[in-house]
PDB file of N, CA and C in Angstrom:
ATOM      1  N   UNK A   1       0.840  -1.161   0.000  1.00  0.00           N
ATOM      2  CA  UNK A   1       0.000   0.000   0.000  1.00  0.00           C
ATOM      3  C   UNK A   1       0.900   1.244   0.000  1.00  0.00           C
ATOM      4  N   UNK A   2       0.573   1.747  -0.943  1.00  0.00           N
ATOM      5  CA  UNK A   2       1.231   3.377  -1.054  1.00  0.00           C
ATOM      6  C   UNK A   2       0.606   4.706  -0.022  1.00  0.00           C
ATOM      7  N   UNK A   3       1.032   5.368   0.700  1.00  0.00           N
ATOM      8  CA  UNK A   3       0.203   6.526   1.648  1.00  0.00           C
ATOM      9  C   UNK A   3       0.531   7.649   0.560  1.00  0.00           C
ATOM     10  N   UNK A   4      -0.553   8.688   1.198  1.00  0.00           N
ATOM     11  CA  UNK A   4      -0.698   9.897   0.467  1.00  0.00           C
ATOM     12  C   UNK A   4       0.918  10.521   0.343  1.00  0.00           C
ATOM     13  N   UNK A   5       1.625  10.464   1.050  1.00  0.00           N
ATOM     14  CA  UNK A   5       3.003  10.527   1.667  1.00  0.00           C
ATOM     15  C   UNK A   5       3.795  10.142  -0.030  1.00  0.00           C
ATOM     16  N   UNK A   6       3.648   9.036   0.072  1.00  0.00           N
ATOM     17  CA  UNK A   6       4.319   8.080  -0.928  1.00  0.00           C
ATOM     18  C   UNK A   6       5.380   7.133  -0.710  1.00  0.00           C
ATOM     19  N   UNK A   7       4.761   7.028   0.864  1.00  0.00           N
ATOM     20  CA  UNK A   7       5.658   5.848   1.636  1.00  0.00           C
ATOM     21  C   UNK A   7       4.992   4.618   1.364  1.00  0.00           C
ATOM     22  N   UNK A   8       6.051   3.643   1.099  1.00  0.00           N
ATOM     23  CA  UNK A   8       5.317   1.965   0.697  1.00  0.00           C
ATOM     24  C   UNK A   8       5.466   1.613   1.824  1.00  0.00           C
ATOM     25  N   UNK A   9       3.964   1.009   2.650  1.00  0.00           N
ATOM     26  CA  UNK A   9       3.582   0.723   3.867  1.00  0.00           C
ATOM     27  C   UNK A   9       3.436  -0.674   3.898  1.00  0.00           C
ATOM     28  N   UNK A  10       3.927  -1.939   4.355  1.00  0.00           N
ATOM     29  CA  UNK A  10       3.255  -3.213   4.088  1.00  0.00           C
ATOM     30  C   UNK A  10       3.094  -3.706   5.363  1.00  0.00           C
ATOM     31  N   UNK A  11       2.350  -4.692   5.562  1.00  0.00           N
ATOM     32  CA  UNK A  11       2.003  -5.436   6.560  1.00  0.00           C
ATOM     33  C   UNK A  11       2.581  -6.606   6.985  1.00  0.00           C
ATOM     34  N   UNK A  12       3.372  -7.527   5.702  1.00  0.00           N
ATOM     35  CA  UNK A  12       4.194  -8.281   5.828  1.00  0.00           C
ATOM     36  C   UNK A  12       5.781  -7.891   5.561  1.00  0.00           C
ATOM     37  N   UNK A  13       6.051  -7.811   7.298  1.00  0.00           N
ATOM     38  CA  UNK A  13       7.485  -7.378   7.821  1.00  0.00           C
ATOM     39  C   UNK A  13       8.344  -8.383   7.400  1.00  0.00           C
ATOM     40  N   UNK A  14       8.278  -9.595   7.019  1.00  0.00           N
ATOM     41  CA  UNK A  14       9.032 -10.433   6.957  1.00  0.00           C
ATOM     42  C   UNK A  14       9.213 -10.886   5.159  1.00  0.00           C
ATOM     43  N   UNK A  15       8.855 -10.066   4.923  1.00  0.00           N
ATOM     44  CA  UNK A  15       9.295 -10.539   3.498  1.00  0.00           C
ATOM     45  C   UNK A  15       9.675  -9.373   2.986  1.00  0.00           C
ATOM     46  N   UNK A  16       8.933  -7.847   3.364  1.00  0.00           N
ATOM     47  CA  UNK A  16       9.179  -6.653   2.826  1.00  0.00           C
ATOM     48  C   UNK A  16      10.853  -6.337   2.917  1.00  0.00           C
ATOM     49  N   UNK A  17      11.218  -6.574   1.414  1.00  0.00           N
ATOM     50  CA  UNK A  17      12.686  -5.998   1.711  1.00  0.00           C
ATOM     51  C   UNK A  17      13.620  -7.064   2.204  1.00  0.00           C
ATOM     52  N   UNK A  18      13.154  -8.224   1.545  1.00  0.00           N
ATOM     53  CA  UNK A  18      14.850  -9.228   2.281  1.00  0.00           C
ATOM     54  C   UNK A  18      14.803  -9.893   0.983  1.00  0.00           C
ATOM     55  N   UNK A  19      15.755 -10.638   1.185  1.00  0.00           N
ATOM     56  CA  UNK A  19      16.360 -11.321  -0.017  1.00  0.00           C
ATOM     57  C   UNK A  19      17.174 -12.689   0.677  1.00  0.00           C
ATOM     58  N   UNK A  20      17.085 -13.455   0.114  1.00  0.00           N
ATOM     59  CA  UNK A  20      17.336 -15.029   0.764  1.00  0.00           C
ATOM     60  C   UNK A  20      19.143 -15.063   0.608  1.00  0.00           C
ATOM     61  N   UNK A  21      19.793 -13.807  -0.607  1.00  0.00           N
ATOM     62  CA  UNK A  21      21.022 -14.184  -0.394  1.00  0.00           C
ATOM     63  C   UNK A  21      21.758 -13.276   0.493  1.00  0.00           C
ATOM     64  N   UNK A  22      21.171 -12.374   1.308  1.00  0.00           N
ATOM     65  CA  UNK A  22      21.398 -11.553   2.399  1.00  0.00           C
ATOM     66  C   UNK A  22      21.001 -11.561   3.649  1.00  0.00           C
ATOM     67  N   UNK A  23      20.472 -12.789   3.343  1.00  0.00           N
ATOM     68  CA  UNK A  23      20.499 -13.747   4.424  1.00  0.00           C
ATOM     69  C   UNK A  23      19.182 -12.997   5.791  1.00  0.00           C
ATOM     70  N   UNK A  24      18.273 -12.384   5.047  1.00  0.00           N
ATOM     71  CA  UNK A  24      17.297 -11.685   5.737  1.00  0.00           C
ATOM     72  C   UNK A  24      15.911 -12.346   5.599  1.00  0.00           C
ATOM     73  N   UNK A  25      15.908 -13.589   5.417  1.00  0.00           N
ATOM     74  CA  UNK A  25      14.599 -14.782   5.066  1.00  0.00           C
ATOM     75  C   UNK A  25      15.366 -15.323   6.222  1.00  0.00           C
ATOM     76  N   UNK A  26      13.912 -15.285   7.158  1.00  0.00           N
ATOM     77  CA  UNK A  26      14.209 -16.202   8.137  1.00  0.00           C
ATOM     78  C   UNK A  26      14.025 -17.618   7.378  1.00  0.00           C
ATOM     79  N   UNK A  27      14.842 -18.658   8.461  1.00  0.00           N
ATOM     80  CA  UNK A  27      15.306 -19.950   8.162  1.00  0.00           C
ATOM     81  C   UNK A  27      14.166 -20.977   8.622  1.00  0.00           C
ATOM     82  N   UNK A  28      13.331 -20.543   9.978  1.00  0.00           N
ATOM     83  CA  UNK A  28      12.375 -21.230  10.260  1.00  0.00           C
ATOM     84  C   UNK A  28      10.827 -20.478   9.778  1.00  0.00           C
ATOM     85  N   UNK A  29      10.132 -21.172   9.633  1.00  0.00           N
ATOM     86  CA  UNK A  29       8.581 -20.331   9.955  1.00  0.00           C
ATOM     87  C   UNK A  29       8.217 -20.259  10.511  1.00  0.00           C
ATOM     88  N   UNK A  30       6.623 -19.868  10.455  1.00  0.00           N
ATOM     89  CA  UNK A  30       5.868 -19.261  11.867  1.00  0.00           C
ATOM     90  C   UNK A  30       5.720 -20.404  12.399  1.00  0.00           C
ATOM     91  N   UNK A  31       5.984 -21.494  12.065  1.00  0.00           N
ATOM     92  CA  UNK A  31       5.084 -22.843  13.304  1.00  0.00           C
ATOM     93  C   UNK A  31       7.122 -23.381  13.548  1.00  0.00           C
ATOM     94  N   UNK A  32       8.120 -22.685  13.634  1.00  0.00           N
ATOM     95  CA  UNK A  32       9.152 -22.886  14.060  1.00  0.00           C
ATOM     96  C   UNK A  32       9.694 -24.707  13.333  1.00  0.00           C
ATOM     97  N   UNK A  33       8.839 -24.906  12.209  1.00  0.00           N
ATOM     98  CA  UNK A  33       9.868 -25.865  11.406  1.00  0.00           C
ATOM     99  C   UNK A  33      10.773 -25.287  10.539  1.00  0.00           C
ATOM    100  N   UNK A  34      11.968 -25.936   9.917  1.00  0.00           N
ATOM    101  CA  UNK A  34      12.087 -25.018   8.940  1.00  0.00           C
ATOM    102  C   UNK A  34      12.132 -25.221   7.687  1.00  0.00           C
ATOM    103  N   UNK A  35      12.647 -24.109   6.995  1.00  0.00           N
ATOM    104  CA  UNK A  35      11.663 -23.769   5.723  1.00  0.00           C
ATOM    105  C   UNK A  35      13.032 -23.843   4.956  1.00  0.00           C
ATOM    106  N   UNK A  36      12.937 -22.647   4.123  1.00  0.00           N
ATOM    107  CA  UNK A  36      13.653 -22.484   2.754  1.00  0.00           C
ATOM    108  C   UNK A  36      15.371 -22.395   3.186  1.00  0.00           C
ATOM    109  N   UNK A  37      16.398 -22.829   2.752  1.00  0.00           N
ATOM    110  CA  UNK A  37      17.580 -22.423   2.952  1.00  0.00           C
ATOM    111  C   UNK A  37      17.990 -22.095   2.053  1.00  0.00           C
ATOM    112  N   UNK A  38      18.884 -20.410   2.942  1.00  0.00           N
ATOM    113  CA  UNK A  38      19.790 -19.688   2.110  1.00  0.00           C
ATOM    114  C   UNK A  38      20.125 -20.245   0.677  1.00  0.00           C
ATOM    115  N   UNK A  39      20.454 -19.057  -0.049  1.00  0.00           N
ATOM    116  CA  UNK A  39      20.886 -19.739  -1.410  1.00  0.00           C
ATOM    117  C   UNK A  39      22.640 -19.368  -0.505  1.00  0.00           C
ATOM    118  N   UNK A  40      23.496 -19.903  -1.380  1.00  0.00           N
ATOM    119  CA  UNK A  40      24.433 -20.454  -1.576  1.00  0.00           C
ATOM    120  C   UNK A  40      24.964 -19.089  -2.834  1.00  0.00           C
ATOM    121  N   UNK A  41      26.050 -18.544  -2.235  1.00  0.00           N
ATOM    122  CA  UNK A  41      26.953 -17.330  -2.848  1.00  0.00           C
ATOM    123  C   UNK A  41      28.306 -18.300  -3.320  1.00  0.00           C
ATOM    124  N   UNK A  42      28.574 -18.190  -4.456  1.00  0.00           N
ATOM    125  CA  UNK A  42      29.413 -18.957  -5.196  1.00  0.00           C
ATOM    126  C   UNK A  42      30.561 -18.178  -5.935  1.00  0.00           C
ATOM    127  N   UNK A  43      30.421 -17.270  -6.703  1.00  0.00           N
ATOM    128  CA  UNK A  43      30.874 -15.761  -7.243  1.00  0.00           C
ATOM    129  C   UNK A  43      30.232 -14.471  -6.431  1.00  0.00           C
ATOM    130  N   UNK A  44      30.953 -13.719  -5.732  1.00  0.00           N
ATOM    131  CA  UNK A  44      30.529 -12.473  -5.501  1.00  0.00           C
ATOM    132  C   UNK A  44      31.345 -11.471  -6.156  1.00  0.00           C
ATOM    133  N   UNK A  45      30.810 -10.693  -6.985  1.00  0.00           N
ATOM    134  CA  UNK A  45      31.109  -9.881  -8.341  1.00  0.00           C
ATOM    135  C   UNK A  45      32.000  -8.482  -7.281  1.00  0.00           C
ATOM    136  N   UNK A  46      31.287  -8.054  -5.955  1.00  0.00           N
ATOM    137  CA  UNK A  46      31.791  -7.248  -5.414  1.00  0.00           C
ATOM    138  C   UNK A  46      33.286  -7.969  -5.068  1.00  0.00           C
ATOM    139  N   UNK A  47      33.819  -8.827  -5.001  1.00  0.00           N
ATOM    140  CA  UNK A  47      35.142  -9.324  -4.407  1.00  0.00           C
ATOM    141  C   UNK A  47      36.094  -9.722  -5.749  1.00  0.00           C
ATOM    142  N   UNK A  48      35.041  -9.836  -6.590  1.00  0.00           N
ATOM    143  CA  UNK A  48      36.328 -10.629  -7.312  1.00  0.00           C
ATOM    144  C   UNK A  48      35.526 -10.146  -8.912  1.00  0.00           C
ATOM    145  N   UNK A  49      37.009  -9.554  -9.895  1.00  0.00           N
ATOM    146  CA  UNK A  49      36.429  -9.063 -11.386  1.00  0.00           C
ATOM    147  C   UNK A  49      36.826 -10.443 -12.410  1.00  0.00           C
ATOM    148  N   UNK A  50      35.503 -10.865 -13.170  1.00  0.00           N
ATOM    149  CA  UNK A  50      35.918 -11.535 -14.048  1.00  0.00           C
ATOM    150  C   UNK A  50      35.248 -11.044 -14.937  1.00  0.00           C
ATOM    151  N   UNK A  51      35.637 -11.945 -16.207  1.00  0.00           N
ATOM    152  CA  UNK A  51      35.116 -11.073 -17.527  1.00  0.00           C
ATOM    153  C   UNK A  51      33.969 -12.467 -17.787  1.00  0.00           C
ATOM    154  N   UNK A  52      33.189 -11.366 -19.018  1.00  0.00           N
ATOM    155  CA  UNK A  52      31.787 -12.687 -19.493  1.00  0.00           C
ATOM    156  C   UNK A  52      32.261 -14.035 -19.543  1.00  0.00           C
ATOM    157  N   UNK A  53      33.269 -14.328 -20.162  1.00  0.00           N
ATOM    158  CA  UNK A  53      33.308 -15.470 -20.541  1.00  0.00           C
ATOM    159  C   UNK A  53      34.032 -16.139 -19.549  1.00  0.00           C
ATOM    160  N   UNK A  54      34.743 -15.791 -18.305  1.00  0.00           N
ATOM    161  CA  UNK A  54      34.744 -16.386 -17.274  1.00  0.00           C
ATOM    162  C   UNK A  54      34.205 -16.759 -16.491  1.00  0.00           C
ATOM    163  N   UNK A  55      32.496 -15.941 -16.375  1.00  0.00           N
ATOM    164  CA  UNK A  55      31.699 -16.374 -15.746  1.00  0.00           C
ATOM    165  C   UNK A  55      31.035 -17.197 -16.081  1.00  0.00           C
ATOM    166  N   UNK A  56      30.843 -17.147 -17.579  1.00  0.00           N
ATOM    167  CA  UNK A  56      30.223 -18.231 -17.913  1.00  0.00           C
ATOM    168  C   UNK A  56      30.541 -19.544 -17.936  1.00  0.00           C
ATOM    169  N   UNK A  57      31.792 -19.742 -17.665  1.00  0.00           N
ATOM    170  CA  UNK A  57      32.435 -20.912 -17.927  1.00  0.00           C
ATOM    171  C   UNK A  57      32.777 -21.173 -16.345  1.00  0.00           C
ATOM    172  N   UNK A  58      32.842 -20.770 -15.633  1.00  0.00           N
ATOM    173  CA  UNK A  58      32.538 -21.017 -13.649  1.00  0.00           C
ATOM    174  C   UNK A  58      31.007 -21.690 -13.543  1.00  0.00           C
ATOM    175  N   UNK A  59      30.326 -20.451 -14.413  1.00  0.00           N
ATOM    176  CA  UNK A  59      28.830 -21.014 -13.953  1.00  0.00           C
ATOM    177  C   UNK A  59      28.512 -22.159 -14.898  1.00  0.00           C
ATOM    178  N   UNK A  60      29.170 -23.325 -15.399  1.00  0.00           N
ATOM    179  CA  UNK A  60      28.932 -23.895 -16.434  1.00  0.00           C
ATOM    180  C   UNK A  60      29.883 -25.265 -15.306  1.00  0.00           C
ATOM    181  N   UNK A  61      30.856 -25.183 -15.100  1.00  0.00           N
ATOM    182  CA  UNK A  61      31.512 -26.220 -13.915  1.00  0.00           C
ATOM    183  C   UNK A  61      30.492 -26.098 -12.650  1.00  0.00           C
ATOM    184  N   UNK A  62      30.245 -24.790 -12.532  1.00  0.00           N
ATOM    185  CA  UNK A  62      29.107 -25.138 -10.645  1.00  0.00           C
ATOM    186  C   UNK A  62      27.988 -25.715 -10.943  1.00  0.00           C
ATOM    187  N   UNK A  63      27.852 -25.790 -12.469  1.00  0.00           N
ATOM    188  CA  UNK A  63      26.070 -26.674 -12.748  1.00  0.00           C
ATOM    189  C   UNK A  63      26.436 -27.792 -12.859  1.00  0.00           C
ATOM    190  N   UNK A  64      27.942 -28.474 -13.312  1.00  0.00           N
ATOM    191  CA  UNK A  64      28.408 -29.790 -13.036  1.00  0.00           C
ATOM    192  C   UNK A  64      28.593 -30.657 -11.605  1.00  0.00           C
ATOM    193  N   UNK A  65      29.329 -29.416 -11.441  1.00  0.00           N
ATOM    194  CA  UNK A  65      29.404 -30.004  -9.581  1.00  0.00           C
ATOM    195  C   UNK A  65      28.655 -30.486  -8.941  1.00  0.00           C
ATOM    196  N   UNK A  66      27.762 -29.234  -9.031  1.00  0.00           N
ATOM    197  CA  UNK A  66      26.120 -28.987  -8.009  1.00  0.00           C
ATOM    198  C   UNK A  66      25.163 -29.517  -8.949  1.00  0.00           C
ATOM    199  N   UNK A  67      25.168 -30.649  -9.245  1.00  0.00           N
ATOM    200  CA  UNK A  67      23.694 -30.803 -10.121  1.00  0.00           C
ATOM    201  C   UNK A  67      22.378 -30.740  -9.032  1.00  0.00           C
ATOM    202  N   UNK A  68      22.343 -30.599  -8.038  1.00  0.00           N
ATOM    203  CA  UNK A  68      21.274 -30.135  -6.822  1.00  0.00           C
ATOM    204  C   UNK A  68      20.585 -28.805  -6.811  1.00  0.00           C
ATOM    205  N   UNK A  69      21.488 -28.036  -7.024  1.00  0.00           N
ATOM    206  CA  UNK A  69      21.346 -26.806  -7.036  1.00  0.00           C
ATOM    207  C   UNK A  69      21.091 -25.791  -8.317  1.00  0.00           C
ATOM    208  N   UNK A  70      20.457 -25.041  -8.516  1.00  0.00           N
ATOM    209  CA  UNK A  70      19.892 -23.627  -9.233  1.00  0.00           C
ATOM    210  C   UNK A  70      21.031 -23.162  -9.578  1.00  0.00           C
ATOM    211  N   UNK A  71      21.974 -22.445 -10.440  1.00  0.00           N
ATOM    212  CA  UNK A  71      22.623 -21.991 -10.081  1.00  0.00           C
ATOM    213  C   UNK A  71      22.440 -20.661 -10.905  1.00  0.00           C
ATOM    214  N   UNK A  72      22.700 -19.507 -10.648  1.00  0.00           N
ATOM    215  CA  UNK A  72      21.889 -18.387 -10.924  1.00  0.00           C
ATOM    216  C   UNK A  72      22.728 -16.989 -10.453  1.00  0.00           C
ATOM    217  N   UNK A  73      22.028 -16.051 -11.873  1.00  0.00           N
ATOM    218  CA  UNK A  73      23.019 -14.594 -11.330  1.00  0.00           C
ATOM    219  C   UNK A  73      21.899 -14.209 -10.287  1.00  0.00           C
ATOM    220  N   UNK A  74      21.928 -13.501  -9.209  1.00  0.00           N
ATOM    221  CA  UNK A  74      21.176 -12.541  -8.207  1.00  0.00           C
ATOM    222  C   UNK A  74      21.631 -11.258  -8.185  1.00  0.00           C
ATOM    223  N   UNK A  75      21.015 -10.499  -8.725  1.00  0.00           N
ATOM    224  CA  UNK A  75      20.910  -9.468  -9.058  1.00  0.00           C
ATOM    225  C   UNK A  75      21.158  -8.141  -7.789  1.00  0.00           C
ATOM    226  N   UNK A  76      20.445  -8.259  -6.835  1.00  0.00           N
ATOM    227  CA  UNK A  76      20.320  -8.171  -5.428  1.00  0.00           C
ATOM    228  C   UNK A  76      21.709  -8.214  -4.624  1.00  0.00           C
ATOM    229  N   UNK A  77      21.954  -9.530  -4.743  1.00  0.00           N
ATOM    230  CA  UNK A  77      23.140  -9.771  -3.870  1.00  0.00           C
ATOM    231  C   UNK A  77      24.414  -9.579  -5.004  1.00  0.00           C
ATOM    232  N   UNK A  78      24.405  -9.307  -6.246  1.00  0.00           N
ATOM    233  CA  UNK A  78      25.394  -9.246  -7.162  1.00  0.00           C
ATOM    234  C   UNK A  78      26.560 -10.357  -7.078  1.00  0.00           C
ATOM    235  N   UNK A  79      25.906 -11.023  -7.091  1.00  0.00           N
ATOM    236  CA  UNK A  79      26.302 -12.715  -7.516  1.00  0.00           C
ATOM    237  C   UNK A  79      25.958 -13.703  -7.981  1.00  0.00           C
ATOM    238  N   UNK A  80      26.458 -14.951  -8.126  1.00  0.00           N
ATOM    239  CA  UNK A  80      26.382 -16.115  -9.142  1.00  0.00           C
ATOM    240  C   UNK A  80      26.118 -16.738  -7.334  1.00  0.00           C
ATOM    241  N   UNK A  81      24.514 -17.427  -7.630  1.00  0.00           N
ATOM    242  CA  UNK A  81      24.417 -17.813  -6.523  1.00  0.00           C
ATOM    243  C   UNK A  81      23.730 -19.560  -6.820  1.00  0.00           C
ATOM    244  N   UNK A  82      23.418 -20.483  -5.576  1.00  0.00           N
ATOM    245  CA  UNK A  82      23.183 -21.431  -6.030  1.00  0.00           C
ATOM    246  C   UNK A  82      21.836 -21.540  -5.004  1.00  0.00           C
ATOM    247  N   UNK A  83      20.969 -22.421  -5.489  1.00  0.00           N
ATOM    248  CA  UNK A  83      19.412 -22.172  -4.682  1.00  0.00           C
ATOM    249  C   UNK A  83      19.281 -24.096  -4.681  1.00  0.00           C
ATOM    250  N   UNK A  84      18.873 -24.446  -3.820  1.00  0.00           N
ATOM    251  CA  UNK A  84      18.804 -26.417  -3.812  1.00  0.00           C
ATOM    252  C   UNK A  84      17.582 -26.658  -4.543  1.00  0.00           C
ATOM    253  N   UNK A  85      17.683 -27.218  -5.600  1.00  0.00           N
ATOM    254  CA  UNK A  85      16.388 -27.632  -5.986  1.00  0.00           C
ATOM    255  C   UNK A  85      15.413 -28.352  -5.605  1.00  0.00           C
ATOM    256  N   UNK A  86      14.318 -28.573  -5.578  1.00  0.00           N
ATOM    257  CA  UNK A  86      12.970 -29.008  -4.748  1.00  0.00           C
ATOM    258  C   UNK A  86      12.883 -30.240  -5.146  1.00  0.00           C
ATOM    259  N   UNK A  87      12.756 -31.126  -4.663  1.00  0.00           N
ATOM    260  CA  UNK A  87      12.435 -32.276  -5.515  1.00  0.00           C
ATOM    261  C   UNK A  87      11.098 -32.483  -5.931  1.00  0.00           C
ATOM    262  N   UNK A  88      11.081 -33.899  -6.838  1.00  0.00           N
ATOM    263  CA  UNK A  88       9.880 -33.780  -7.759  1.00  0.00           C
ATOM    264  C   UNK A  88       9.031 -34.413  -7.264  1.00  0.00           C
ATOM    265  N   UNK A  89       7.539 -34.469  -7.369  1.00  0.00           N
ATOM    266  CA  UNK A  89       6.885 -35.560  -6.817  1.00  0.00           C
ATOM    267  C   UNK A  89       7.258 -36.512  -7.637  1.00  0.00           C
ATOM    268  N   UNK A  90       6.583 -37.556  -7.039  1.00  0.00           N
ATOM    269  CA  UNK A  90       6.694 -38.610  -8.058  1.00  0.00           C
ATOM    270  C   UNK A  90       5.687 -38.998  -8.773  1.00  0.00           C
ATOM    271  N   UNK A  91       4.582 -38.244  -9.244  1.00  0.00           N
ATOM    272  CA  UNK A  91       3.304 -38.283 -10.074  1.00  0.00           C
ATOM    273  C   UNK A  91       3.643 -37.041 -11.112  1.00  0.00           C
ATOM    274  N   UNK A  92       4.506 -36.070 -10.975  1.00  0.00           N
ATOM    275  CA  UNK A  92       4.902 -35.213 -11.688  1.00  0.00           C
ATOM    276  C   UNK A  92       5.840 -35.884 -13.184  1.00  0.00           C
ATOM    277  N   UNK A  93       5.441 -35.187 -14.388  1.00  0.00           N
ATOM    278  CA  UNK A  93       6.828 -35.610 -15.375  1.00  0.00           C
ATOM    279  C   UNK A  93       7.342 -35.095 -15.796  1.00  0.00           C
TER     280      UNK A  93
END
């Protein structure tokens, strides 16, 4: 919700404004099981300069490695990050 102001007001504190690779997603939920884990920072662009085709070819070995994992630029956290993939049901194809 926007106020006359033009302040963005929300009601959900816990999602407004975090990002899972800044580690601001809580780890448990409201019934204290837990839930989603952190993605996984693999390249952080702020620490270290590579060029396109180095990244691409990092992020091309971490999809070998990690066949578990997402592996993905984040925009947010300005990195090559990795997310665990969900598994499938088994009625799914």
């Amino acid at each position: 919700m926007v106020t006359q102001l033009g302040e963005c007001v929300t009601e959900d504190h816990e999602v407004a404004g975090s990002s899972p690779a800044h580690g601001t997603i809580s780890s448990t939920s409201t019934s204290g099981s837990p839930s989603m884990e952190p993605d996984r920072i693999f390249i952080d662009f702020k620490q270290e300069k590579l060029t396109m085709m180095e990244v691409m070819t990092k992020v091309a070995e971490l999809q070998k490695e990690y066949p578990e994992y997402e592996i993905f630029m984040d925009g947010d956290a300005y990195a090559i990050v990795g997310r665990r993939r969900k598994e499938r049901w088994e009625g799914e194809g």
